[in-house]
C-alpha atoms as a PDB file:
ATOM      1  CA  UNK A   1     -38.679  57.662  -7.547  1.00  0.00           C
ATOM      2  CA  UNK A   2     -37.051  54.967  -5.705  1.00  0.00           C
ATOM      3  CA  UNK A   3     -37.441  51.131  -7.248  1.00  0.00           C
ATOM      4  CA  UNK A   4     -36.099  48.602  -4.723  1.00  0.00           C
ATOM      5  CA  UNK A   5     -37.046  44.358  -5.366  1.00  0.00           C
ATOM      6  CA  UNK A   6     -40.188  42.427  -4.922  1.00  0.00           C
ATOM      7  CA  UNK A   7     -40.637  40.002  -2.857  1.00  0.00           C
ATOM      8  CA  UNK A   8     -40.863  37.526  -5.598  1.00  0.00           C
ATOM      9  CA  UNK A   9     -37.475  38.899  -6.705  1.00  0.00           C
ATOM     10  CA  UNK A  10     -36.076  38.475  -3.523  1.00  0.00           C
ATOM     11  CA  UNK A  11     -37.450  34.932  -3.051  1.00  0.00           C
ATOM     12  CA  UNK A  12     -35.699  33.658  -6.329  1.00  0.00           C
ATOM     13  CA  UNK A  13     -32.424  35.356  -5.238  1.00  0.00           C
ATOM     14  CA  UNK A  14     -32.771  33.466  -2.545  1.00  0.00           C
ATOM     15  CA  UNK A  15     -33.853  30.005  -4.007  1.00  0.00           C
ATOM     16  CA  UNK A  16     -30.979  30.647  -6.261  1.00  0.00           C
ATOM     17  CA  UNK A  17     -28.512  30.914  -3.445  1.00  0.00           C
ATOM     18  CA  UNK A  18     -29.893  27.901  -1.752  1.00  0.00           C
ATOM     19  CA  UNK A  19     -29.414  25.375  -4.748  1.00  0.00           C
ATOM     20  CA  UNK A  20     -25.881  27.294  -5.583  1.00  0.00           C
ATOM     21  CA  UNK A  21     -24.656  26.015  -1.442  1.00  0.00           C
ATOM     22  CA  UNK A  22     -26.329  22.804  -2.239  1.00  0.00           C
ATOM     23  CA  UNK A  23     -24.426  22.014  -5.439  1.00  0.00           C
ATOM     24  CA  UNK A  24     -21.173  23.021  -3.687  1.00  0.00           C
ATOM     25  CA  UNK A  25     -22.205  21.028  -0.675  1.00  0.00           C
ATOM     26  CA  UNK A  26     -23.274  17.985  -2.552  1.00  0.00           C
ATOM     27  CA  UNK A  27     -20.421  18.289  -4.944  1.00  0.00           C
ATOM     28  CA  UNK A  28     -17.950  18.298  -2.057  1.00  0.00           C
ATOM     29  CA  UNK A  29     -19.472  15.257  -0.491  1.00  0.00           C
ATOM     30  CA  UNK A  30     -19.001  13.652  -3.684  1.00  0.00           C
ATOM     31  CA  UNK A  31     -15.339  14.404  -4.443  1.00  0.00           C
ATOM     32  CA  UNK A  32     -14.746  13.376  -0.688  1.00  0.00           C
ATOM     33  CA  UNK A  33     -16.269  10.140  -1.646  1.00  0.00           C
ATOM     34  CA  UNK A  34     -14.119   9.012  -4.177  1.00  0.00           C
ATOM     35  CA  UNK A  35     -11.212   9.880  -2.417  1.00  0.00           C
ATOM     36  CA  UNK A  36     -11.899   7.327   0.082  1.00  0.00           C
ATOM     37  CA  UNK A  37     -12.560   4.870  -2.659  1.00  0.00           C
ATOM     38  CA  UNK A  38      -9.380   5.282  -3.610  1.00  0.00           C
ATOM     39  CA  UNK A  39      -8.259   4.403  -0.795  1.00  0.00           C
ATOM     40  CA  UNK A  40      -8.938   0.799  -0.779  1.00  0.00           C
ATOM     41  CA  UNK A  41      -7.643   0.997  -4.532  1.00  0.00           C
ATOM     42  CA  UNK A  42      -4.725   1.937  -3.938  1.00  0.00           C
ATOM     43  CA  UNK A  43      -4.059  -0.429  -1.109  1.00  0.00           C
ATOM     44  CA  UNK A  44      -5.131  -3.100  -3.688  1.00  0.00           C
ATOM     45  CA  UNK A  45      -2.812  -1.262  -6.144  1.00  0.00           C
ATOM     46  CA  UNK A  46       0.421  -2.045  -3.895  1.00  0.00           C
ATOM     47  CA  UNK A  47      -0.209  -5.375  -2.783  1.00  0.00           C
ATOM     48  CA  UNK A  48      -0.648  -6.606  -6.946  1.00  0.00           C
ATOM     49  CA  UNK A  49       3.174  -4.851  -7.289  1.00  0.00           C
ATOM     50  CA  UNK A  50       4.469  -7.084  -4.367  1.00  0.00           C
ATOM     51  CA  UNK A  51       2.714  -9.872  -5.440  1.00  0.00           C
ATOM     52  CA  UNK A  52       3.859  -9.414  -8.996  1.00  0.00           C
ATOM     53  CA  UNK A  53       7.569  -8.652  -7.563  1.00  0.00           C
ATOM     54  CA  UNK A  54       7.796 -11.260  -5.432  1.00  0.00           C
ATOM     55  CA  UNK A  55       6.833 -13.578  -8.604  1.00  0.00           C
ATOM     56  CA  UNK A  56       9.550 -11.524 -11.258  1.00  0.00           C
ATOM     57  CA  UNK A  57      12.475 -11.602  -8.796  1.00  0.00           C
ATOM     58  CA  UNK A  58      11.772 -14.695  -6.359  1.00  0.00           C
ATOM     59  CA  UNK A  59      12.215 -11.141  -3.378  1.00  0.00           C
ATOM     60  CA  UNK A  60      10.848  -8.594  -1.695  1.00  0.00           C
ATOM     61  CA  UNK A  61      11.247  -4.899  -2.675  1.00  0.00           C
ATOM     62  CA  UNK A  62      13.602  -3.246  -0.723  1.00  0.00           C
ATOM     63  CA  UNK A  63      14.888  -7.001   0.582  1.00  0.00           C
ATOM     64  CA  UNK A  64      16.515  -8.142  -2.424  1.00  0.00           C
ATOM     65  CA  UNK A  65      19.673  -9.273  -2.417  1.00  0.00           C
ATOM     66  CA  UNK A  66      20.440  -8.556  -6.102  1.00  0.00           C
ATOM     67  CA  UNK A  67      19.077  -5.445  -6.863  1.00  0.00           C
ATOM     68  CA  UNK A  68      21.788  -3.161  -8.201  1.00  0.00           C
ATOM     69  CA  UNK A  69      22.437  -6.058 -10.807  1.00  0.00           C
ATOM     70  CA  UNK A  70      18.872  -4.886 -12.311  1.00  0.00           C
ATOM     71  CA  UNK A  71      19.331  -1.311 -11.981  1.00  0.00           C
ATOM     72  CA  UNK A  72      22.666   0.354 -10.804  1.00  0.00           C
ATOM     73  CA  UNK A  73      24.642   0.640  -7.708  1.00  0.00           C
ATOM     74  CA  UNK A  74      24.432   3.797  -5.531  1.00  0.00           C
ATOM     75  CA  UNK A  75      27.701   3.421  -4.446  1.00  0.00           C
ATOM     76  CA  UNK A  76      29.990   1.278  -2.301  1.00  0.00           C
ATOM     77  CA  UNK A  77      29.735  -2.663  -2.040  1.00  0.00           C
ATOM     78  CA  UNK A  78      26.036  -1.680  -2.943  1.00  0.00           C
ATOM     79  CA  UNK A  79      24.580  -3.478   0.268  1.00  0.00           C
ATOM     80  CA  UNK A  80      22.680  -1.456   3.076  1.00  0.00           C
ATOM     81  CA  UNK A  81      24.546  -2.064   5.693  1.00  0.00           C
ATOM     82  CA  UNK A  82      27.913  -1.991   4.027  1.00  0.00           C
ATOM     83  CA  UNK A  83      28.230   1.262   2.846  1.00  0.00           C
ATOM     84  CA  UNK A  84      25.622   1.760   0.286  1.00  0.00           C
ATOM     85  CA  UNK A  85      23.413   2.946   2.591  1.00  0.00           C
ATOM     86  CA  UNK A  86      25.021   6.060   3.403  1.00  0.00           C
ATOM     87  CA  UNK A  87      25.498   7.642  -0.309  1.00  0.00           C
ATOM     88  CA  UNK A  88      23.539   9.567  -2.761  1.00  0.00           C
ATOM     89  CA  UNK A  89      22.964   7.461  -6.536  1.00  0.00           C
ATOM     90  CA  UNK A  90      20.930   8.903  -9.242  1.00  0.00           C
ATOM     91  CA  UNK A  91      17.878   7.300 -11.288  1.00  0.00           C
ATOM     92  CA  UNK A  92      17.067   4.122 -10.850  1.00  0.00           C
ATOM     93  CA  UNK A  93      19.992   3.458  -8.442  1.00  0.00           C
ATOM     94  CA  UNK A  94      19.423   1.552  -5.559  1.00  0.00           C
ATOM     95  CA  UNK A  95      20.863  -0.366  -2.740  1.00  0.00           C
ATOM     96  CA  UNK A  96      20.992  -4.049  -1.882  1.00  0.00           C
ATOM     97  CA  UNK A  97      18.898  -5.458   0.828  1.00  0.00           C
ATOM     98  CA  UNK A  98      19.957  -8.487   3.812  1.00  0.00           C
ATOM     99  CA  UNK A  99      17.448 -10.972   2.046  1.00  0.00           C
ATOM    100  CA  UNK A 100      16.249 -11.801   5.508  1.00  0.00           C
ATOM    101  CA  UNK A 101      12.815 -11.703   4.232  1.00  0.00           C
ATOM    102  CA  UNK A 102      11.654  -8.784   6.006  1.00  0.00           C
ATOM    103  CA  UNK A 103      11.025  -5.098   4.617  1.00  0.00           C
ATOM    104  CA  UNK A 104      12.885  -3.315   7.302  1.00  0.00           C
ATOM    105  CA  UNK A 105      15.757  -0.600   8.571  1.00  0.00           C
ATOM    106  CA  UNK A 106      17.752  -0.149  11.355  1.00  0.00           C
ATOM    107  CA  UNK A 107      19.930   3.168   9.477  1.00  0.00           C
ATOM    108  CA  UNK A 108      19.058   6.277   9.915  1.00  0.00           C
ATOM    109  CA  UNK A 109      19.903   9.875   8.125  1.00  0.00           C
ATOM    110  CA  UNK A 110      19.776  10.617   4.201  1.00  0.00           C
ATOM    111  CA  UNK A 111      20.551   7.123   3.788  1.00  0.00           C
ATOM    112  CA  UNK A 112      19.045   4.464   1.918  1.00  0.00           C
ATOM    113  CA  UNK A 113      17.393   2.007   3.020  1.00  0.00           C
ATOM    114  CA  UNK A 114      14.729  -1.097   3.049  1.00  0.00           C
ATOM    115  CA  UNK A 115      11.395   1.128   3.845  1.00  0.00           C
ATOM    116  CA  UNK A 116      12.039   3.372   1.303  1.00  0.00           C
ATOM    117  CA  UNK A 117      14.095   1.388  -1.112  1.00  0.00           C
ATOM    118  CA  UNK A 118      11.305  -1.345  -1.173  1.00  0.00           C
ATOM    119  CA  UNK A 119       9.372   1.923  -3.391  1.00  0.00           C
ATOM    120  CA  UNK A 120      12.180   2.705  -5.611  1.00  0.00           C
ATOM    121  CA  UNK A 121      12.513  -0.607  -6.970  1.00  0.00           C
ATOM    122  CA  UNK A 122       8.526  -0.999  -7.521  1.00  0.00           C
ATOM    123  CA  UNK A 123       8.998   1.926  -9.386  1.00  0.00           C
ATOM    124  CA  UNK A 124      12.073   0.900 -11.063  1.00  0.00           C
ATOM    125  CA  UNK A 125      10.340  -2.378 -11.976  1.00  0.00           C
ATOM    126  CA  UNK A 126       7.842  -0.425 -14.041  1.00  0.00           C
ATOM    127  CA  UNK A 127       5.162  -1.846 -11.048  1.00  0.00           C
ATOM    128  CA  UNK A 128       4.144   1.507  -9.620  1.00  0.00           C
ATOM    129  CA  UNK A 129       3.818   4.751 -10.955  1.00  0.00           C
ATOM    130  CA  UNK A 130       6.580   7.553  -9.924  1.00  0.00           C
ATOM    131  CA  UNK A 131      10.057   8.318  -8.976  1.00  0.00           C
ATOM    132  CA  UNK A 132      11.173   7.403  -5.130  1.00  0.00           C
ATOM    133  CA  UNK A 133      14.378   8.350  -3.716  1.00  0.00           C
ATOM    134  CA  UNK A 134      14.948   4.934  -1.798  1.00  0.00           C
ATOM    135  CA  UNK A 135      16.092   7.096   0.980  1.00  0.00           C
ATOM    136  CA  UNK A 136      15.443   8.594   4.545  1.00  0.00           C
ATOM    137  CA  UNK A 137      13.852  11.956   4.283  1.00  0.00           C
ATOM    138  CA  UNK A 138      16.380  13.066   6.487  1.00  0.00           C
ATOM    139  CA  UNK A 139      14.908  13.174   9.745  1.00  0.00           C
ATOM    140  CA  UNK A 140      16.884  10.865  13.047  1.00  0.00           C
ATOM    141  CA  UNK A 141      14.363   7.942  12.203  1.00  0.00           C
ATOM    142  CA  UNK A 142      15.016   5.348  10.025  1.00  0.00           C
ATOM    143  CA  UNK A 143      11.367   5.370   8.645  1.00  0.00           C
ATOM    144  CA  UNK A 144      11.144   9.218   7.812  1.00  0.00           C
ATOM    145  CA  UNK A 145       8.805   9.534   5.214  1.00  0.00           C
ATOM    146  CA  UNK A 146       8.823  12.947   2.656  1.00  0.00           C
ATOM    147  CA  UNK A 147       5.173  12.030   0.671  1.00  0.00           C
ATOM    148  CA  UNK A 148       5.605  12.019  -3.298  1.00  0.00           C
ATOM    149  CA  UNK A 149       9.495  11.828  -2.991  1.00  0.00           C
ATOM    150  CA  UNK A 150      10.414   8.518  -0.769  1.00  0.00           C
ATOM    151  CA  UNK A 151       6.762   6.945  -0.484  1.00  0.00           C
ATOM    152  CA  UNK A 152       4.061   7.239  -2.611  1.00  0.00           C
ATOM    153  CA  UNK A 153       0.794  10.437  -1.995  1.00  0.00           C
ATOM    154  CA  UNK A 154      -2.823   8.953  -1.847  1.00  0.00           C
ATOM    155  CA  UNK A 155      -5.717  10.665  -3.645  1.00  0.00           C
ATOM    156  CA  UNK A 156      -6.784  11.360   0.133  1.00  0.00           C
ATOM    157  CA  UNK A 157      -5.285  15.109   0.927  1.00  0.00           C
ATOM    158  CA  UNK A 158      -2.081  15.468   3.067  1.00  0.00           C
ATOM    159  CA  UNK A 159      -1.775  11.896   2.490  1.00  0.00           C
ATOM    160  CA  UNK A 160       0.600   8.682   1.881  1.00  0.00           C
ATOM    161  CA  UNK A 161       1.479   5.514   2.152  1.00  0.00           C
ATOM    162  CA  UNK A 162       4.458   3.346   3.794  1.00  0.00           C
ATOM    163  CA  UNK A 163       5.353  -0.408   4.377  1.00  0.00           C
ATOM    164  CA  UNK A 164       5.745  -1.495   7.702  1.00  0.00           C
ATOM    165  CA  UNK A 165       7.915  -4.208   9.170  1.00  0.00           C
ATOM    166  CA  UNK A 166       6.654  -7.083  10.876  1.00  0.00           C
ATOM    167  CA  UNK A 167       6.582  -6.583  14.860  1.00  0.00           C
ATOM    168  CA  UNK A 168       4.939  -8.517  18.211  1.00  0.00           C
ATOM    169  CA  UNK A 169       2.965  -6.207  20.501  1.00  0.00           C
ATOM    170  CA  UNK A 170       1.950  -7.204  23.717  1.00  0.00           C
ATOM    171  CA  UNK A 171       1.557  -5.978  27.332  1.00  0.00           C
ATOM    172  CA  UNK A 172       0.931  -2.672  25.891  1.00  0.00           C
ATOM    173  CA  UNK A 173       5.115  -1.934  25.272  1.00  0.00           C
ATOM    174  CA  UNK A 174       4.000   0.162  22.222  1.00  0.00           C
ATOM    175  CA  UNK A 175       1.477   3.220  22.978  1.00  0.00           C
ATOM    176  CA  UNK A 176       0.728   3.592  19.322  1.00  0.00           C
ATOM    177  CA  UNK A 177      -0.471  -0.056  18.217  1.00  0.00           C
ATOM    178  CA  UNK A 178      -2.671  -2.411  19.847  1.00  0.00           C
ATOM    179  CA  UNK A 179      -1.566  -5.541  21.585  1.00  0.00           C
ATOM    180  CA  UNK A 180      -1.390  -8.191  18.540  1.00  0.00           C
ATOM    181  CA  UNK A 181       1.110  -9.856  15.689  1.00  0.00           C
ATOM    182  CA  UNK A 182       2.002  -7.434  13.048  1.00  0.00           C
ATOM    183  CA  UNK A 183       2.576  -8.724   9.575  1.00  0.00           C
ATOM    184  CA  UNK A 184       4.287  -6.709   7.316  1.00  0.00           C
ATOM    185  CA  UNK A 185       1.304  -3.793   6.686  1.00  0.00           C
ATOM    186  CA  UNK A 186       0.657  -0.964   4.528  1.00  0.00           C
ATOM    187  CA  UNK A 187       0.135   2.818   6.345  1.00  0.00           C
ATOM    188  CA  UNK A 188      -1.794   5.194   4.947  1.00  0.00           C
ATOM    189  CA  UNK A 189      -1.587   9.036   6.903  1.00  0.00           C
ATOM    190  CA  UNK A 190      -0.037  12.144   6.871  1.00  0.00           C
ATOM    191  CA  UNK A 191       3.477  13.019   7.006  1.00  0.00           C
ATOM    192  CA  UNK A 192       4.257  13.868  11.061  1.00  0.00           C
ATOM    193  CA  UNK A 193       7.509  14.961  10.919  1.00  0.00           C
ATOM    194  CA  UNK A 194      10.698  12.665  11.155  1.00  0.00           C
ATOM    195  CA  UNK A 195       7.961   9.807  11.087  1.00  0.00           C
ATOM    196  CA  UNK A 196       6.178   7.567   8.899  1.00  0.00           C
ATOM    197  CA  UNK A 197       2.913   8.428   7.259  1.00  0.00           C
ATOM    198  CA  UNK A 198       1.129   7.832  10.489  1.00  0.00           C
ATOM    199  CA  UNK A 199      -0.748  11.409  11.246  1.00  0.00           C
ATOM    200  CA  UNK A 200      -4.774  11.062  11.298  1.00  0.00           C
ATOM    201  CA  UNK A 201      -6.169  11.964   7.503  1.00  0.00           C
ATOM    202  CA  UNK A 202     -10.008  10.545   8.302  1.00  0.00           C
ATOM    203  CA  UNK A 203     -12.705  10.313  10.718  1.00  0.00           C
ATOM    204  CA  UNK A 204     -13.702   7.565  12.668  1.00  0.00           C
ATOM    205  CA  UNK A 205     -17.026   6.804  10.662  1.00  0.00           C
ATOM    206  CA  UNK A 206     -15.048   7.115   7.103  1.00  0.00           C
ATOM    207  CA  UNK A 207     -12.156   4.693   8.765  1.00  0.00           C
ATOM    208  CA  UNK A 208     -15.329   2.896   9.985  1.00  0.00           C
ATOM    209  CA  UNK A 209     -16.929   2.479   6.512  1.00  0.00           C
ATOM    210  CA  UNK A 210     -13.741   1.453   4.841  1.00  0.00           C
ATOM    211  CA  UNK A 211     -12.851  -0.966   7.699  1.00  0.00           C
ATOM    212  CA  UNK A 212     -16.248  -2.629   7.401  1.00  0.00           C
ATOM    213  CA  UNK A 213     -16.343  -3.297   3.327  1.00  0.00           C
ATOM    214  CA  UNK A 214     -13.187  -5.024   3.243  1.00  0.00           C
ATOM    215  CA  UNK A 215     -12.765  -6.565   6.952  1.00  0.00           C
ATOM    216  CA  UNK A 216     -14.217  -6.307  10.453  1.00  0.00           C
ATOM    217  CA  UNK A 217     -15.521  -2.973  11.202  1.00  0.00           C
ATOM    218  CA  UNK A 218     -13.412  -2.971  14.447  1.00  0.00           C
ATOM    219  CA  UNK A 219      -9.936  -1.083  14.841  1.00  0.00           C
ATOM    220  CA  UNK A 220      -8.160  -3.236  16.992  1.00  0.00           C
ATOM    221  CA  UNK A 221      -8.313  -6.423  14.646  1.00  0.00           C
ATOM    222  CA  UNK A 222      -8.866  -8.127  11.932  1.00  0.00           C
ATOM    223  CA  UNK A 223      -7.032  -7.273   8.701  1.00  0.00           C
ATOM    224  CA  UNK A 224      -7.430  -3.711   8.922  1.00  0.00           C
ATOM    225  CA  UNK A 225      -7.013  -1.716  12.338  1.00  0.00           C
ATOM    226  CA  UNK A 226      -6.162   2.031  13.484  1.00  0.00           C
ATOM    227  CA  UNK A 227      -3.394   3.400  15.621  1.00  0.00           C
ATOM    228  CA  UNK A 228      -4.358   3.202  19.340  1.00  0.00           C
ATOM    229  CA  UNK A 229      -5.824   6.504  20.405  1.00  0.00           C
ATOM    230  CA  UNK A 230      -2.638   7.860  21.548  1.00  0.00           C
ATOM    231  CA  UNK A 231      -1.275  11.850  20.813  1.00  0.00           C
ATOM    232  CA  UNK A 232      -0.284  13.105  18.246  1.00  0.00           C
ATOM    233  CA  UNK A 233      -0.689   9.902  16.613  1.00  0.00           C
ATOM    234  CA  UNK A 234      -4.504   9.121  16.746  1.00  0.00           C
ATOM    235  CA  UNK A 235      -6.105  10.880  19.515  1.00  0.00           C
ATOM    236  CA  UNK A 236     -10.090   9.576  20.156  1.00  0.00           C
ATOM    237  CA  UNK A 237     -10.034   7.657  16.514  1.00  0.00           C
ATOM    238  CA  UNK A 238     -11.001   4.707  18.985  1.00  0.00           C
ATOM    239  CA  UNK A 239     -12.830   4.670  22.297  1.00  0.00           C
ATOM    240  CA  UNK A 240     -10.263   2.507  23.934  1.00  0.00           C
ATOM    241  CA  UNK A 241      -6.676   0.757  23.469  1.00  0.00           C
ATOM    242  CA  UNK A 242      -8.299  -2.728  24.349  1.00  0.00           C
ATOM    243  CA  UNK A 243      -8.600  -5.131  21.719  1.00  0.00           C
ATOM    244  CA  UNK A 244     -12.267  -4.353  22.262  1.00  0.00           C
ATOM    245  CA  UNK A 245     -11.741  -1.182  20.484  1.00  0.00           C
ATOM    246  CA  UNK A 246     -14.684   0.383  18.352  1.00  0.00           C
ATOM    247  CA  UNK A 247     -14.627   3.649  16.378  1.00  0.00           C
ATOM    248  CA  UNK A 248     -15.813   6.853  18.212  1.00  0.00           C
ATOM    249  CA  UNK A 249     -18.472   6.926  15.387  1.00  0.00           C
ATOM    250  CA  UNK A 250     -19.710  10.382  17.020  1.00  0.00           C
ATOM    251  CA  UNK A 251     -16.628  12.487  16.632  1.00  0.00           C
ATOM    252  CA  UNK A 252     -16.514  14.546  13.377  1.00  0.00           C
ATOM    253  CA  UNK A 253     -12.951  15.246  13.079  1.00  0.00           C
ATOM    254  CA  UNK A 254     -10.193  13.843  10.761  1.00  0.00           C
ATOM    255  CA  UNK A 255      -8.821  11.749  14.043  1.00  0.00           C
ATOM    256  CA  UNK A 256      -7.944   8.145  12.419  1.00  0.00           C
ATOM    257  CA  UNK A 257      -5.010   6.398  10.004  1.00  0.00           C
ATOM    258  CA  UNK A 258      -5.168   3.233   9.081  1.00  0.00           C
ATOM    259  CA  UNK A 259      -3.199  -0.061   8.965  1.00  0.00           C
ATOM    260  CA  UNK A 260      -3.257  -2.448   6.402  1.00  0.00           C
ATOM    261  CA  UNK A 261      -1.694  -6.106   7.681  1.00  0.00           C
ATOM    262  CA  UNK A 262      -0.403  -8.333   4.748  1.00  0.00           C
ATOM    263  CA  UNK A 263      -0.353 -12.027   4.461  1.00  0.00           C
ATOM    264  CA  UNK A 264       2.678 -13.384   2.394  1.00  0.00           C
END
């Protein structure tokens, strides 16, 4: 005699299986939801550790002039620029910045310098959470960033932050940032290699949403703004490279990274 299953066992099999997809579904959208809370968070996070650096030691991270009296010389005179840059400390040891009042790098290699240093000492300064290198990841660039070892990982996957010099853009010389004034900015991305943390990590409606709780809503100004829609940076994050820019709200894809600009 063959015994096979009733409809009615069949229908709460499949009522089963419909609430089990839901649950993983909803629970996704959830855990995807907080990560892009965290974003702002952590954003907030960094800017409190300047702030509260910039009160402690009258500097900027990575700028400071006197840093290896606080915690150790890598090597050398202990400046960037004189030789420190160029040499491998342990720990907390760290290089010397120009002072000039600027987070920023002109040396290149496994070498230390302001971008990454600037981390190392919030860390060293019991500011941030983590060990940083305060060097290059190795890459040609001056701003090659290794996530978790020279800049800090973000709660959003694949992603990181770095801290951006201020710059001038206009006449659209730079295909990856819109014509404007540049402060010194926070980057939050993935890792493209021998880069900063510039790859896209979001889609246009989540950079959208997070854009429009804490600023403008539009990528090409205000406080918070995207990369221009250039390859491989952020390709169709934004339906134009005018300062007119909106997000492509209708693409799905993780296509955007975003730009915080500071005000010190």
């Amino acid at each position: 005699m063959r015994h096979g299953f009733s409809l009615v066992e069949l229908s709460i099999v499949l009522v089963i299986l419909g609430l089990l997809t839901g649950g993983i579904l909803a629970g996704q959208s959830l855990i995807r939801a907080a990560e892009l809370r965290s974003v702002t968070t952590e954003f907030q996070r960094w800017q409190t550790a300047i702030n509260t650096f910039k009160s402690k030691y009258i500097s900027l991270p990575g700028d400071m002039r006197n840093a290896t009296s606080f915690w150790g010389s890598a090597g050398g005179s202990g400046t960037i620029g004189d030789g420190c840059e160029s040499l491998s400390g342990t720990g907390t040891q760290t290089c010397n910045g120009d002072g000039n009042g600027a987070i920023y790098s002109n040396t290149s290699g496994t070498s230390y310098n302001e971008y990454f240093t600037a981390w190392q000492q919030l860390a060293n300064a019991g500011l941030i959470e983590g060990n940083y290198t305060g060097r290059n990841g190795g890459g040609s660039n001056p701003y090659d960033a290794n996530i978790g070892i020279n800049v800090p990982s973000s709660r959003i996957s694949n992603a990181g932050w770095f801290l951006g010099n201020p710059m001038n853009v206009s006449g659209g010389s730079n295909s990856n940032y819109f014509d404007r004034s540049y402060a010194h900015r926070f980057m939050i991305g993935s890792d493209i290699t021998n880069n900063s943390t510039d790859g896209p990590v979001i889609t246009p409606s989540e950079a959208w949403n997070i854009d429009s709780k804490i600023d403008d809503g539009m990528p090409a100004i205000g406080n918070i703004v995207s990369y221009k829609n250039s390859s491989p940076k952020t390709p169709n994050c934004t339906n134009s490279d005018t300062s007119s820019a909106q997000y492509n709200l209708t693409f799905a894809g993780k296509l955007c990274s975003l730009l915080f600009i500071l005000s010190w």
